[in-house]
C-alpha atoms as a PDB file:
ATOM      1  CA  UNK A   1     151.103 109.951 120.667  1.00  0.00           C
ATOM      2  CA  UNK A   2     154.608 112.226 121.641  1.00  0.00           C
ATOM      3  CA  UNK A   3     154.232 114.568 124.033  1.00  0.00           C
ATOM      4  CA  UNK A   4     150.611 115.068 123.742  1.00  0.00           C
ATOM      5  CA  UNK A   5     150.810 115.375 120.205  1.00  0.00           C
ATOM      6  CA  UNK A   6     149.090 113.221 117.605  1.00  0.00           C
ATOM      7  CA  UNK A   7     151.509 111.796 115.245  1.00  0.00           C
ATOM      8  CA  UNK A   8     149.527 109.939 113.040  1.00  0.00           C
ATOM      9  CA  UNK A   9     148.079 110.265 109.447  1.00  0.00           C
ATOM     10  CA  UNK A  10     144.577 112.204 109.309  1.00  0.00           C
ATOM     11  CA  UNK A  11     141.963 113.437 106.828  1.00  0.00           C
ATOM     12  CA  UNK A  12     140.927 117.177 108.119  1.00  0.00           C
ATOM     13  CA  UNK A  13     138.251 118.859 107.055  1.00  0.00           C
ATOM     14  CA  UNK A  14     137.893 122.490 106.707  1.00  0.00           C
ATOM     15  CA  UNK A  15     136.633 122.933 110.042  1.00  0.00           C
ATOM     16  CA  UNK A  16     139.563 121.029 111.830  1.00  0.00           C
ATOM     17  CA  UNK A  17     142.086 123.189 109.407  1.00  0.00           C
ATOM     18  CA  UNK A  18     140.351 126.851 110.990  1.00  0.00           C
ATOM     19  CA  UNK A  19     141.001 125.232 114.480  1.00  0.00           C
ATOM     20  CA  UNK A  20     144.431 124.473 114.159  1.00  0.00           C
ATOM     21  CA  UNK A  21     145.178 127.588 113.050  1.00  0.00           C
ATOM     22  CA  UNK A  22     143.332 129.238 115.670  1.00  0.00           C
ATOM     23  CA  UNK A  23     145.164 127.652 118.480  1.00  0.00           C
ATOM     24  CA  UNK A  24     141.905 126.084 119.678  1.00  0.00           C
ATOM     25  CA  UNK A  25     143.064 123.843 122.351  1.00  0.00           C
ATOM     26  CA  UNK A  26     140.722 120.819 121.562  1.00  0.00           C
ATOM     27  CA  UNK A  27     143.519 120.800 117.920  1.00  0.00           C
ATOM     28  CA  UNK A  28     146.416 121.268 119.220  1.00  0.00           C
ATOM     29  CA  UNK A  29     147.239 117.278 119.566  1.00  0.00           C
ATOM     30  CA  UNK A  30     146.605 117.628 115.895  1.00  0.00           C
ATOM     31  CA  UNK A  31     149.184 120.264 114.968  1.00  0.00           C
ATOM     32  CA  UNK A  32     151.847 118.139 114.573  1.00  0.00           C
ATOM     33  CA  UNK A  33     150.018 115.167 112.387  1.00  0.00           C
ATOM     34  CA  UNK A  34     150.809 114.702 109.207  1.00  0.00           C
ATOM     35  CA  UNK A  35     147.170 116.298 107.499  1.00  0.00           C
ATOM     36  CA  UNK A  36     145.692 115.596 103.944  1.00  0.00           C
ATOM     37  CA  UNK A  37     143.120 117.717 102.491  1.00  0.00           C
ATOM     38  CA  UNK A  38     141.538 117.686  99.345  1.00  0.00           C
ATOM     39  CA  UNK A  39     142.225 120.858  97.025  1.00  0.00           C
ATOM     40  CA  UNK A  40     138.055 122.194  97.808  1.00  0.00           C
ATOM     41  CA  UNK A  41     138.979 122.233 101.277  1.00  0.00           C
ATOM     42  CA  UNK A  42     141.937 124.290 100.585  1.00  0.00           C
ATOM     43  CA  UNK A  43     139.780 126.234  98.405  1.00  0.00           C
ATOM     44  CA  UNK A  44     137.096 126.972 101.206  1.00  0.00           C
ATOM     45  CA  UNK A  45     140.124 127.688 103.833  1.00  0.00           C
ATOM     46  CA  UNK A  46     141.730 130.149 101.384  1.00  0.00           C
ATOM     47  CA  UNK A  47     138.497 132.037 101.103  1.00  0.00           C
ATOM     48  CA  UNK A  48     138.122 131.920 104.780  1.00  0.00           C
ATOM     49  CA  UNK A  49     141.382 133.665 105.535  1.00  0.00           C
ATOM     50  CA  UNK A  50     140.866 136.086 102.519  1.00  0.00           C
ATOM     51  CA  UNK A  51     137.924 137.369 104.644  1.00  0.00           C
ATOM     52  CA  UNK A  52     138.965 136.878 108.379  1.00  0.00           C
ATOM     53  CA  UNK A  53     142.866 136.705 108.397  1.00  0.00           C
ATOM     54  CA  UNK A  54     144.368 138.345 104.753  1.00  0.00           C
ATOM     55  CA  UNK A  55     147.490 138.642 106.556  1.00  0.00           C
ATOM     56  CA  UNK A  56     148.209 134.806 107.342  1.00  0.00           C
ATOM     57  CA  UNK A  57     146.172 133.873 103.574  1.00  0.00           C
ATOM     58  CA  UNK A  58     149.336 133.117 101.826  1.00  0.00           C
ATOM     59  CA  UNK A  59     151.363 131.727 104.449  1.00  0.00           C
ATOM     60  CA  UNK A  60     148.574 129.048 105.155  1.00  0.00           C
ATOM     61  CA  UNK A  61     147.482 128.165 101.744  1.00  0.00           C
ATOM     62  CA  UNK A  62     151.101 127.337 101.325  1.00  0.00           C
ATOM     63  CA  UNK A  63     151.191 125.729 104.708  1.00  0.00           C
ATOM     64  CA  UNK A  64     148.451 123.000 103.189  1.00  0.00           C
ATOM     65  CA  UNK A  65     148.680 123.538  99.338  1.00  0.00           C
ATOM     66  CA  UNK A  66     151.215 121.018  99.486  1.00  0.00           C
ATOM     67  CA  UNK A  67     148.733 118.318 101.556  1.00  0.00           C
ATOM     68  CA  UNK A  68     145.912 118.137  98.638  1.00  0.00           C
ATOM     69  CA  UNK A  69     145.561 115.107  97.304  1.00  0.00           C
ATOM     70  CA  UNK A  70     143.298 114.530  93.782  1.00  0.00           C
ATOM     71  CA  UNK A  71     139.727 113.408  94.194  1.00  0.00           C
ATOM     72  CA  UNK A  72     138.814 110.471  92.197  1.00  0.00           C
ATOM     73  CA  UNK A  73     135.152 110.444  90.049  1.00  0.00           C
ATOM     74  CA  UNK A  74     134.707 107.422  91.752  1.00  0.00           C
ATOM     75  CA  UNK A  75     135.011 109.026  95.099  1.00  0.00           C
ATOM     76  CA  UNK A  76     132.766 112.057  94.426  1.00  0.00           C
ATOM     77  CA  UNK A  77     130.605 109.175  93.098  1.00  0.00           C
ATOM     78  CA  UNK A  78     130.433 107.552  96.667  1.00  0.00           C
ATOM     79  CA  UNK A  79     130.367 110.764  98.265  1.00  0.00           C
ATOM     80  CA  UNK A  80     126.985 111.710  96.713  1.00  0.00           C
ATOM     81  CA  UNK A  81     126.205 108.129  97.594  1.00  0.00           C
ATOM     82  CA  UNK A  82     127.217 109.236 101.004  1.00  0.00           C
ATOM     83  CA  UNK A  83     125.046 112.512 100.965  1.00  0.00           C
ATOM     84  CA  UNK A  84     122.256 110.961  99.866  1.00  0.00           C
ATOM     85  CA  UNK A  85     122.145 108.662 102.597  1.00  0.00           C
ATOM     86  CA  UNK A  86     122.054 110.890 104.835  1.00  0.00           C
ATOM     87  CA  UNK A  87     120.183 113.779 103.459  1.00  0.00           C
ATOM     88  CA  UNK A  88     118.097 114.284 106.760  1.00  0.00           C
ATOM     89  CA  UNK A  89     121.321 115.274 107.771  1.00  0.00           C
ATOM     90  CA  UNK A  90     122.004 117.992 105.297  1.00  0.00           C
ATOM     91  CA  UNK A  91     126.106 117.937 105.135  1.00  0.00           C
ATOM     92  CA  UNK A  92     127.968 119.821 102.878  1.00  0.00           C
ATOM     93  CA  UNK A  93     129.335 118.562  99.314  1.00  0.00           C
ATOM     94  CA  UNK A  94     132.773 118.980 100.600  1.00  0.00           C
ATOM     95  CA  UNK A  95     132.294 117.305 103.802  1.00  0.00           C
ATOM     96  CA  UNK A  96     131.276 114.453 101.723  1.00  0.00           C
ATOM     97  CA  UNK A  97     133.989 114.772  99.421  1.00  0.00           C
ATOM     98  CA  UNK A  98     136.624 114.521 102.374  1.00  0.00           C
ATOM     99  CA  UNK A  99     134.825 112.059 104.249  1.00  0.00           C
ATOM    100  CA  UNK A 100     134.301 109.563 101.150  1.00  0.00           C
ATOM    101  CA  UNK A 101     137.888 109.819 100.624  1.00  0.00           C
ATOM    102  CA  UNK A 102     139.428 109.477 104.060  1.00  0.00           C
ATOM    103  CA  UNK A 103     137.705 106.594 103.473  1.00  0.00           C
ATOM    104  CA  UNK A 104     139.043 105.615 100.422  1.00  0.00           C
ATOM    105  CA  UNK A 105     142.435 106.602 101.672  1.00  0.00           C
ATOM    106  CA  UNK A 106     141.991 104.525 104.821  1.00  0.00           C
ATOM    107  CA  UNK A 107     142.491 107.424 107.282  1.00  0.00           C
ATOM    108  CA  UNK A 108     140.375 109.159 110.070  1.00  0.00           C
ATOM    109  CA  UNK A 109     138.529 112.069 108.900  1.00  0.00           C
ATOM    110  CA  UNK A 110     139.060 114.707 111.582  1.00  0.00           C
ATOM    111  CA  UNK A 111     136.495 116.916 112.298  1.00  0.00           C
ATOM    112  CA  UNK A 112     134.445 119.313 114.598  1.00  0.00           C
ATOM    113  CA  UNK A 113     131.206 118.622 113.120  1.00  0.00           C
ATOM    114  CA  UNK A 114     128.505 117.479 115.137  1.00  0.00           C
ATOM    115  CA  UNK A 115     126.684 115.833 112.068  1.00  0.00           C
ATOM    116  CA  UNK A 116     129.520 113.290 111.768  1.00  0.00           C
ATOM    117  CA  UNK A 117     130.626 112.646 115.688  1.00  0.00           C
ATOM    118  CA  UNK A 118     129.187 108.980 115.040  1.00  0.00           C
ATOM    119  CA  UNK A 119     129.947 108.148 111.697  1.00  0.00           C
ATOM    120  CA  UNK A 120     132.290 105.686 111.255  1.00  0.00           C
ATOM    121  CA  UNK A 121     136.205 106.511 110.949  1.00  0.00           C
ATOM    122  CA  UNK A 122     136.034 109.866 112.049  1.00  0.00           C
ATOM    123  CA  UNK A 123     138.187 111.759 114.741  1.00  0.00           C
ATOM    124  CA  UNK A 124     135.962 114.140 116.355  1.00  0.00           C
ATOM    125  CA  UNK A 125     137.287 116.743 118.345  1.00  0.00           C
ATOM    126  CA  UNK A 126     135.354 119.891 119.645  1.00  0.00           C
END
Protein backbone atom coordinates (compact mmCIF):
# COMPACT_ATOMS: atom_id res chain seq x y z
CA UNK A 1 0.00 0.00 0.00
CA UNK A 2 1.48 3.88 -1.08
CA UNK A 3 -0.11 6.51 0.30
CA UNK A 4 -3.31 4.88 1.03
CA UNK A 5 -3.51 3.52 -2.24
CA UNK A 6 -3.72 -0.14 -3.20
CA UNK A 7 -1.05 -1.06 -5.54
CA UNK A 8 -1.63 -4.45 -6.18
CA UNK A 9 -3.16 -6.67 -8.98
CA UNK A 10 -7.12 -7.13 -8.67
CA UNK A 11 -10.07 -8.76 -10.44
CA UNK A 12 -13.08 -5.99 -10.31
CA UNK A 13 -16.28 -6.66 -10.98
CA UNK A 14 -18.76 -4.40 -12.46
CA UNK A 15 -19.87 -3.14 -9.29
CA UNK A 16 -16.30 -2.16 -7.98
CA UNK A 17 -15.70 -0.48 -11.69
CA UNK A 18 -19.20 2.01 -11.05
CA UNK A 19 -17.54 2.85 -7.62
CA UNK A 20 -14.36 3.90 -8.73
CA UNK A 21 -15.69 5.98 -11.05
CA UNK A 22 -18.02 7.48 -8.75
CA UNK A 23 -15.47 8.61 -6.31
CA UNK A 24 -17.07 6.40 -3.65
CA UNK A 25 -14.67 6.66 -0.88
CA UNK A 26 -14.77 2.93 0.26
CA UNK A 27 -12.70 2.60 -3.83
CA UNK A 28 -10.60 5.03 -3.79
CA UNK A 29 -7.54 2.76 -2.33
CA UNK A 30 -8.43 0.93 -5.47
CA UNK A 31 -8.00 3.69 -8.05
CA UNK A 32 -4.62 3.34 -8.50
CA UNK A 33 -4.40 -0.77 -8.77
CA UNK A 34 -3.65 -2.22 -11.65
CA UNK A 35 -7.60 -3.74 -12.55
CA UNK A 36 -8.53 -6.69 -14.94
CA UNK A 37 -11.93 -7.18 -16.14
CA UNK A 38 -13.33 -9.50 -18.38
CA UNK A 39 -14.80 -7.99 -21.77
CA UNK A 40 -18.89 -8.78 -20.22
CA UNK A 41 -18.01 -6.63 -17.48
CA UNK A 42 -16.91 -3.98 -19.77
CA UNK A 43 -19.91 -4.72 -21.68
CA UNK A 44 -22.36 -4.22 -18.63
CA UNK A 45 -20.24 -0.92 -17.55
CA UNK A 46 -20.55 0.49 -21.09
CA UNK A 47 -24.28 0.07 -20.97
CA UNK A 48 -24.33 1.55 -17.58
CA UNK A 49 -22.74 4.82 -18.59
CA UNK A 50 -24.75 4.85 -21.93
CA UNK A 51 -27.77 5.29 -19.58
CA UNK A 52 -26.46 7.25 -16.46
CA UNK A 53 -23.24 9.12 -17.64
CA UNK A 54 -23.20 9.32 -21.90
CA UNK A 55 -20.80 11.98 -21.43
CA UNK A 56 -17.88 9.97 -19.61
CA UNK A 57 -19.14 6.47 -21.93
CA UNK A 58 -16.24 6.70 -24.21
CA UNK A 59 -13.66 7.99 -22.06
CA UNK A 60 -14.24 4.99 -19.59
CA UNK A 61 -14.75 2.17 -21.92
CA UNK A 62 -11.39 3.22 -23.16
CA UNK A 63 -10.19 3.73 -19.65
CA UNK A 64 -10.81 -0.34 -19.13
CA UNK A 65 -11.14 -1.68 -22.77
CA UNK A 66 -7.60 -2.12 -22.56
CA UNK A 67 -7.86 -4.33 -18.98
CA UNK A 68 -10.14 -7.29 -20.57
CA UNK A 69 -8.67 -10.28 -20.55
CA UNK A 70 -10.30 -13.52 -22.71
CA UNK A 71 -12.46 -15.95 -20.80
CA UNK A 72 -11.53 -19.47 -21.21
CA UNK A 73 -14.54 -22.38 -21.91
CA UNK A 74 -13.00 -23.96 -19.19
CA UNK A 75 -13.55 -21.06 -16.93
CA UNK A 76 -17.20 -20.35 -17.87
CA UNK A 77 -17.26 -24.15 -17.32
CA UNK A 78 -16.25 -23.69 -13.55
CA UNK A 79 -18.15 -20.66 -13.27
CA UNK A 80 -21.49 -22.45 -13.88
CA UNK A 81 -19.92 -24.99 -11.58
CA UNK A 82 -19.61 -22.06 -9.31
CA UNK A 83 -23.31 -20.83 -9.81
CA UNK A 84 -24.66 -23.89 -9.33
CA UNK A 85 -23.24 -24.29 -6.08
CA UNK A 86 -24.54 -21.67 -4.88
CA UNK A 87 -27.83 -21.21 -6.51
CA UNK A 88 -29.64 -20.33 -3.12
CA UNK A 89 -27.61 -17.50 -3.63
CA UNK A 90 -28.82 -16.39 -6.98
CA UNK A 91 -25.52 -14.42 -8.43
CA UNK A 92 -25.27 -13.20 -11.68
CA UNK A 93 -23.60 -15.10 -14.80
CA UNK A 94 -21.04 -12.44 -14.92
CA UNK A 95 -20.26 -12.36 -11.36
CA UNK A 96 -19.47 -15.91 -11.84
CA UNK A 97 -17.60 -15.40 -14.85
CA UNK A 98 -15.20 -12.83 -13.02
CA UNK A 99 -15.07 -14.61 -9.92
CA UNK A 100 -14.14 -18.15 -11.58
CA UNK A 101 -11.46 -16.39 -13.29
CA UNK A 102 -9.86 -14.21 -10.64
CA UNK A 103 -9.53 -17.43 -9.58
CA UNK A 104 -8.02 -18.91 -12.34
CA UNK A 105 -5.85 -15.88 -12.68
CA UNK A 106 -4.80 -16.09 -9.04
CA UNK A 107 -6.02 -12.58 -8.07
CA UNK A 108 -8.61 -11.09 -5.56
CA UNK A 109 -11.89 -10.50 -7.03
CA UNK A 110 -12.92 -7.06 -5.79
CA UNK A 111 -16.25 -6.44 -5.12
CA UNK A 112 -19.22 -4.67 -3.30
CA UNK A 113 -21.46 -7.52 -3.31
CA UNK A 114 -22.83 -8.75 -0.26
CA UNK A 115 -23.45 -12.32 -1.78
CA UNK A 116 -19.67 -12.84 -2.05
CA UNK A 117 -18.21 -10.87 1.26
CA UNK A 118 -17.19 -14.54 2.46
CA UNK A 119 -16.25 -16.34 -0.42
CA UNK A 120 -12.92 -17.12 -0.69
CA UNK A 121 -10.31 -14.69 -2.51
CA UNK A 122 -12.40 -11.84 -2.68
CA UNK A 123 -11.69 -8.11 -1.69
CA UNK A 124 -14.81 -6.76 -0.40
CA UNK A 125 -15.22 -3.28 -0.01
CA UNK A 126 -18.59 -1.38 0.63
Amino acid sequence: MKDGLMTGKYFADTYALFEITRGNPAYKQYAQADLIICPLNLAEFYYHLLREKPEHAEEYYALYAGSAVGVSLSCIRGAMLFRFAHKQEDLSYIDCIGYALAQELGLKFLTGDKKFKDKKNVEYAA
